[in-house]
Protein backbone atom coordinates (compact mmCIF):
# COMPACT_ATOMS: atom_id res chain seq x y z
CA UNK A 1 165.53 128.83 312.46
CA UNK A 2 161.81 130.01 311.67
CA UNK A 3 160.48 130.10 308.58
CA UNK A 4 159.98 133.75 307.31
CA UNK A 5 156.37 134.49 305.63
CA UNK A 6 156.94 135.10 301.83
CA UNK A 7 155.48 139.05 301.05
CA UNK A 8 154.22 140.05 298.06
CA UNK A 9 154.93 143.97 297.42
CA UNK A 10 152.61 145.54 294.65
CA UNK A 11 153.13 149.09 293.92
CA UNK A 12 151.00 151.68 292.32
CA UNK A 13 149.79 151.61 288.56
CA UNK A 14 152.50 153.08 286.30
CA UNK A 15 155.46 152.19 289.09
CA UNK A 16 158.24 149.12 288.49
CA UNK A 17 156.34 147.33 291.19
CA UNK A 18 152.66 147.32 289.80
CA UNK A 19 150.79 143.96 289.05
CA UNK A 20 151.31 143.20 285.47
CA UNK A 21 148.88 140.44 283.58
CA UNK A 22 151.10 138.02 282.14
CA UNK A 23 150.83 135.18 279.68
CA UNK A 24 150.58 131.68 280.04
CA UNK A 25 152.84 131.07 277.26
CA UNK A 26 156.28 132.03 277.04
CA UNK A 27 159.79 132.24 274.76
CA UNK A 28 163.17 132.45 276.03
CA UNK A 29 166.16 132.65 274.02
CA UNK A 30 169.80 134.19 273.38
CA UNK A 31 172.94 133.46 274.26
CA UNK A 32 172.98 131.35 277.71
CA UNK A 33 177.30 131.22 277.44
CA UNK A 34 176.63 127.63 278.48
CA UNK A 35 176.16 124.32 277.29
CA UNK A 36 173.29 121.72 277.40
CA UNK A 37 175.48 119.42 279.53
CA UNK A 38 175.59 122.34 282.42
CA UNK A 39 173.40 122.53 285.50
CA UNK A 40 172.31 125.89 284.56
CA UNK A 41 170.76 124.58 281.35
CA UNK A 42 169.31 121.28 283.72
CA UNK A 43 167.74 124.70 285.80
CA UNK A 44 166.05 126.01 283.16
CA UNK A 45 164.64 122.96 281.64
CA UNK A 46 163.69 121.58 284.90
CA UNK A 47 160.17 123.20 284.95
CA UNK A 48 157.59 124.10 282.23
CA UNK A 49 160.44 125.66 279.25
CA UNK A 50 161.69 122.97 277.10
CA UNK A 51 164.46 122.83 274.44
CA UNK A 52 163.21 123.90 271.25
CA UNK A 53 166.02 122.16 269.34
CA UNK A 54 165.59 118.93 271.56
CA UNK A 55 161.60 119.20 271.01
CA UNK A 56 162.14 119.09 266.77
CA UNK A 57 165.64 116.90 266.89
CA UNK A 58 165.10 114.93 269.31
CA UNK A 59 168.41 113.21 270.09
CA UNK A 60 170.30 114.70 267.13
CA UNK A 61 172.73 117.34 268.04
CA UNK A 62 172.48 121.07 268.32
CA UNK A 63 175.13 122.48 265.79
CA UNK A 64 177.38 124.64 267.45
CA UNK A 65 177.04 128.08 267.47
CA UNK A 66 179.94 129.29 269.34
CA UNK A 67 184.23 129.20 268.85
CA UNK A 68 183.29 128.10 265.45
CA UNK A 69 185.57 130.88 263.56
CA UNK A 70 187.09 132.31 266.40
CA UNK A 71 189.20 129.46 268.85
CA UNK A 72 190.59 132.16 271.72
CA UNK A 73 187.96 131.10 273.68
CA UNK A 74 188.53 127.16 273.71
CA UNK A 75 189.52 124.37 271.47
CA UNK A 76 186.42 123.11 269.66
CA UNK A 77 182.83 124.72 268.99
CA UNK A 78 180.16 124.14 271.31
CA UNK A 79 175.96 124.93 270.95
CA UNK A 80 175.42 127.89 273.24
CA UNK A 81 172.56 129.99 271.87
CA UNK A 82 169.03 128.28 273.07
CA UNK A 83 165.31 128.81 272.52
CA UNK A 84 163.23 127.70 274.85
CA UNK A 85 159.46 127.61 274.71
CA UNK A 86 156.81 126.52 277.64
CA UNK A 87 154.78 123.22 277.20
CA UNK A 88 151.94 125.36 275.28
CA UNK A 89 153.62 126.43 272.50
CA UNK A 90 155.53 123.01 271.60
CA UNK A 91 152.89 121.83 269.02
CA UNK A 92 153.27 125.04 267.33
CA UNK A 93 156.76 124.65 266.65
CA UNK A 94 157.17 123.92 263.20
CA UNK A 95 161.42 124.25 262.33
CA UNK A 96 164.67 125.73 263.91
CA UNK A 97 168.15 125.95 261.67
CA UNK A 98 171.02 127.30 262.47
CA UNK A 99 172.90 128.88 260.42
CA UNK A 100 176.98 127.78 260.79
CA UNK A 101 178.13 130.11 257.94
CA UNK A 102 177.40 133.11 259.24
CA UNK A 103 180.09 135.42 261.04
CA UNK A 104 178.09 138.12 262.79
CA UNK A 105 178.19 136.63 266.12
CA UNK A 106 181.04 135.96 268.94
CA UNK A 107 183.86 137.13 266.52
CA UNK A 108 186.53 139.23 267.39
CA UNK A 109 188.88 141.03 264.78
């Protein structure tokens, strides 16, 4: 099968397809419903965004942050909420917590 040329498509200022400057830096975080042991998380880490938690903990690990009041979803807690940073912005980081008491997130009543 032949290889199909790749096309860029720019549209005109102020449409969703106009050229946009971006930075070189970037942060990506939230709830990724998926844990550091899953391919999706491998994906992610696999090019220039890196585990914020891993880059200040090395080895130690991530508390959970998921299932830890509420079990109907499985048996024992697991980390699921990430930040990742690109490569610039590692020196910069400086300290991540999390915060286990709180129950504003993933409960149901």
């Amino acid at each position: 099968m032949p290889s199909r040329p790749i096309v860029s498509v720019t549209g005109a200022a102020g449409s969703p397809f106009q050229a946009k400057t971006h930075t070189a830096q970037a942060i990506l975080c939230g709830d990724f419903n998926l844990e550091a042991s899953a391919p999706e998380y491998a994906a992610i880490t696999a090019g220039d965004l890196h585990d914020a938690w891993r880059a200040l903990h090395g080895a130690q690990p991530q508390p959970a942050t998921f299932r830890l009041f509420d079990r109907s979803y499985g048996p024992e807690p697991v980390a699921c909420d990430f930040v990742f940073v690109s490569a610039g912005l590692l020196p910069r980081l400086r300290r991540m917590a999390i915060d286990g008491q709180t129950r504003a997130s993933d409960r149901s009543e």
